[in-house]
Protein backbone atom coordinates (compact mmCIF):
# COMPACT_ATOMS: atom_id res chain seq x y z
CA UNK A 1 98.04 163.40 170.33
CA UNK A 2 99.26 165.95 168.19
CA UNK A 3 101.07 162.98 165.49
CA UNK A 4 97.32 161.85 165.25
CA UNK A 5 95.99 164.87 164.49
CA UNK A 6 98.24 165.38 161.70
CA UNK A 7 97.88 162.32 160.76
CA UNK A 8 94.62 162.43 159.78
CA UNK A 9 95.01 165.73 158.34
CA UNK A 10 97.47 164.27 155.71
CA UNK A 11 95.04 161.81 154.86
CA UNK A 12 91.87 164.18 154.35
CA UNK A 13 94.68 166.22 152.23
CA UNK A 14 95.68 163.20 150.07
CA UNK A 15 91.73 161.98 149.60
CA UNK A 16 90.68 165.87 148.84
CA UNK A 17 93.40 165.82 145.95
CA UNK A 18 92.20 162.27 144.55
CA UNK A 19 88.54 164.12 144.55
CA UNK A 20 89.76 166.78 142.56
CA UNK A 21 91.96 164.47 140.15
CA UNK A 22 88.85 162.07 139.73
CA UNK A 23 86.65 164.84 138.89
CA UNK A 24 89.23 166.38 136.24
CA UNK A 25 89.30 163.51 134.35
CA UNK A 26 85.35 163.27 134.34
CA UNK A 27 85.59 166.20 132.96
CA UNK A 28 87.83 165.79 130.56
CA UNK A 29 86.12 162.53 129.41
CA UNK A 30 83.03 164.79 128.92
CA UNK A 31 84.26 167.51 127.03
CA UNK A 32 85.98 165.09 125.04
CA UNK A 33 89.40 166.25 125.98
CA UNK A 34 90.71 162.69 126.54
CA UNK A 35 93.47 161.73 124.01
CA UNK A 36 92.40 159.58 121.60
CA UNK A 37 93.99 156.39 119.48
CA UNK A 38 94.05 158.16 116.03
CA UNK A 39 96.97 158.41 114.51
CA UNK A 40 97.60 160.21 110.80
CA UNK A 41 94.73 161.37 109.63
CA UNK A 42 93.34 162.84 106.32
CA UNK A 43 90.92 165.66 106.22
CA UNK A 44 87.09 165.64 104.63
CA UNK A 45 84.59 168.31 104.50
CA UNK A 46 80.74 168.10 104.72
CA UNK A 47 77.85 170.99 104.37
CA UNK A 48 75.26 170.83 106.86
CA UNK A 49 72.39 173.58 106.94
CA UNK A 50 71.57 172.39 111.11
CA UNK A 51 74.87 170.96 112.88
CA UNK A 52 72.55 171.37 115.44
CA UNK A 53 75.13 171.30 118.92
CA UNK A 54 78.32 169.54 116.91
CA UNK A 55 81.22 170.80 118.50
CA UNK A 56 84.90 170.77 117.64
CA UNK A 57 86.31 167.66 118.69
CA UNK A 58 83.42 165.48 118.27
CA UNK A 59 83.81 161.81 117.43
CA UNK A 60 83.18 160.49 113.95
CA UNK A 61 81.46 157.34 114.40
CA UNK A 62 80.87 154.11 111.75
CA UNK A 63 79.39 151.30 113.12
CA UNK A 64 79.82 152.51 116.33
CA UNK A 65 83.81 152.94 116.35
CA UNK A 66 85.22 156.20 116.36
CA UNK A 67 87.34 156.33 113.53
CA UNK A 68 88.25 160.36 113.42
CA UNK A 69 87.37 163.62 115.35
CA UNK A 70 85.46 166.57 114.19
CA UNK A 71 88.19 169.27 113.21
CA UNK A 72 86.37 172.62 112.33
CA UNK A 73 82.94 173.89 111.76
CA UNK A 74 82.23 177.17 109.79
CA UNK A 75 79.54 178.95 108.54
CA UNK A 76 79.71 180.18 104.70
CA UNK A 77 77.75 182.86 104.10
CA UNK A 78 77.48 181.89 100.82
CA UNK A 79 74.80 179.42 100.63
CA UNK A 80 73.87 179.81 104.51
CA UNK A 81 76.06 176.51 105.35
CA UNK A 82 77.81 175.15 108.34
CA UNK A 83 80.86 173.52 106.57
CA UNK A 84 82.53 170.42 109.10
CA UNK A 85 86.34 169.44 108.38
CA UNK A 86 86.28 166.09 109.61
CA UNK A 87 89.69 164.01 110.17
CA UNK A 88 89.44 160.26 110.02
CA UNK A 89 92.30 157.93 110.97
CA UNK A 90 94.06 156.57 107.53
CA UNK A 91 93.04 153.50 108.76
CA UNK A 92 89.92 153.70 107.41
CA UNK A 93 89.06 154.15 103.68
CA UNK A 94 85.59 155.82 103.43
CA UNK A 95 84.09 155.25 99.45
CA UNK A 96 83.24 158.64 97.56
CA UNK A 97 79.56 158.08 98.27
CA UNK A 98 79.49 157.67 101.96
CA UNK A 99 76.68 159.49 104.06
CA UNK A 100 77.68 161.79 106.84
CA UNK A 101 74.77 161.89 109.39
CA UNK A 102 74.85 164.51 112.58
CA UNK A 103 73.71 162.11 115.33
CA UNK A 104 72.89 162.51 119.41
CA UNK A 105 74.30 159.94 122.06
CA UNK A 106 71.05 159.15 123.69
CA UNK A 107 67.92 160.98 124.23
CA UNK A 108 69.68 164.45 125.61
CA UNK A 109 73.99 163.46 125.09
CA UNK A 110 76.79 165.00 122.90
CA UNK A 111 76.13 164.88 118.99
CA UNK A 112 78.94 163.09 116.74
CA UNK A 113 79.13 162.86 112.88
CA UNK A 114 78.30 159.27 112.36
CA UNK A 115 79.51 157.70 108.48
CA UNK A 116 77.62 155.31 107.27
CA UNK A 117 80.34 153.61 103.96
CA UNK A 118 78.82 153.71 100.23
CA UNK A 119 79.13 150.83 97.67
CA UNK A 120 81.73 153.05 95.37
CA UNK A 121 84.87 151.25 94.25
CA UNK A 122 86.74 155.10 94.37
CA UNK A 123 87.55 156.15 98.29
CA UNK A 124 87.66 159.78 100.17
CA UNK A 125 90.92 161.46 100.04
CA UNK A 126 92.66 164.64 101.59
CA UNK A 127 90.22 167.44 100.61
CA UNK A 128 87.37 165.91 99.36
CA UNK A 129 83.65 166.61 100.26
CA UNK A 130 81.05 164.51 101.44
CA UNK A 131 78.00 165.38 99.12
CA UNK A 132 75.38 163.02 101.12
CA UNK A 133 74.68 164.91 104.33
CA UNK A 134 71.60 164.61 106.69
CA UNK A 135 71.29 167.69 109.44
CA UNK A 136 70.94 167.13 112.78
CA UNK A 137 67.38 166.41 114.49
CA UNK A 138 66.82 169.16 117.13
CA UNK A 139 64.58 168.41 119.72
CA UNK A 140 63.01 171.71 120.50
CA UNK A 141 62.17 171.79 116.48
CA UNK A 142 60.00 168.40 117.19
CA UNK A 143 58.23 169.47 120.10
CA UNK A 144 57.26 172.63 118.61
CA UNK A 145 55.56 170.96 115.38
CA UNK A 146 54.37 168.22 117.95
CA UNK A 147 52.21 171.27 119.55
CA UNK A 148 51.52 172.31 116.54
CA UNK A 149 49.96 169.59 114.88
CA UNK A 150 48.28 168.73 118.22
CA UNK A 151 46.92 172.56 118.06
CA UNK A 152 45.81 172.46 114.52
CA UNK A 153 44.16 168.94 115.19
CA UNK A 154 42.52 170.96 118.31
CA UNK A 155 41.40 174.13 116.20
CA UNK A 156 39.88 171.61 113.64
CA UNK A 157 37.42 169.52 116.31
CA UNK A 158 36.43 173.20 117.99
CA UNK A 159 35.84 174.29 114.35
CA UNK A 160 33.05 171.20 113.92
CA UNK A 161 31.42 171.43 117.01
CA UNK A 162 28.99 173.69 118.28
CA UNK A 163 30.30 177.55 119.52
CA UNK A 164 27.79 177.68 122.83
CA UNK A 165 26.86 175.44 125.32
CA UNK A 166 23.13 176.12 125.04
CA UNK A 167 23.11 174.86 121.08
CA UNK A 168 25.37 171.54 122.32
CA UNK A 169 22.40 170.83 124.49
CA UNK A 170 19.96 171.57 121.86
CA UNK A 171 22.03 169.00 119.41
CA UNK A 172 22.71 166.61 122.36
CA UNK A 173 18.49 166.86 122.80
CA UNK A 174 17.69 166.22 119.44
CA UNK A 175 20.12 163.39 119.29
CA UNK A 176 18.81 161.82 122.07
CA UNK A 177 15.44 162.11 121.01
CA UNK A 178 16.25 160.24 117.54
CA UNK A 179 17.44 157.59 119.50
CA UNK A 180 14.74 156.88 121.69
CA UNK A 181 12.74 157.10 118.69
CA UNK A 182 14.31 154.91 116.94
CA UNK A 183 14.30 152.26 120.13
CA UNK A 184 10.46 152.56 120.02
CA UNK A 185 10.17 151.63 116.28
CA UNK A 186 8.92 155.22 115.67
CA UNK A 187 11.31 158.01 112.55
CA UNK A 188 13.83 160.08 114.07
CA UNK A 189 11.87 163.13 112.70
């Protein structure tokens, strides 16, 4: 009875561990730990004023392939910047006038740099800066002009109609007067 016993203790023990190991490498996968197929790389910069939640390690998209990682983001003081080093796979010649667009996975997911490849004959190399940048969209920044709007649009209608109940009547009245004038031929006056 006793062989049983550990028997099934060993395999609760090995199951536990695959748990853990399966979880581990869902988390890597999320935090975008994974190792990834780039090889040598050269390095590009891009200014963003809203990076919005870019992290280190981020995937540089075009078309939909990742073709480099997000390297470093600082801020410069200078002109109130978030500077990105990017590092795209040699691979992959990007023209001078490519766009660099901050971009979300989904409605709520991670946020990767995503290029989108100029017409210019002359390509990106070591150093260079990518001068066409569009910030990152951040959600709580549409909601609150969504309200906004919606609250202006609101103050507006209260502005045009009347302040008390007892004058609403009075126009509602009047109105309704008019129009049962008007049904019997007679002026709304």
């Amino acid at each position: 009875m006793s062989v049983d016993r550990t028997t099934i203790d060993l395999w609760v023990g090995v199951f536990v561990a695959l748990g853990f190991a399966a979880l581990l490498g869902l988390a890597m996968k999320v935090g975008n730990l994974t190792s990834s197929k780039i090889g040598a790389t050269y390095s590009v910069t891009a200014a963003f004023e809203n990076v919005g939640s870019l992290k280190p390690n981020a995937p540089v998209k075009s078309a939909g392939v990742v073709v480099g990682r997000v390297d470093n983001i600082v801020f410069n003081g200078a002109n109130y910047e978030a500077v990105v080093t990017i590092k795209i796979d040699k691979r992959y010649a990007f023209p001078t006038d490519t766009f660099a667009n901050i971009y979300t996975a989904g409605l709520l997911g991670e946020q990767y740099v995503g290029l989108e490849a100029g017409g210019d004959e002359v390509v990106l190399k070591n150093g260079d800066k990518i001068a066409k940048t569009q910030d990152a969209i951040v959600l709580e920044k549409m909601i609150s002009q969504f309200l906004f709007s919606k609250a202006s649009e609101t103050d507006a209608k209260s502005a045009t109609t009347p302040a008390s109940p007892v004058a609403a009547d009075s126009a509602l009245n009047n109105n309704l007067k008019g129009a049962k004038s008007t049904e019997l031929g007679d002026p709304p006056f």
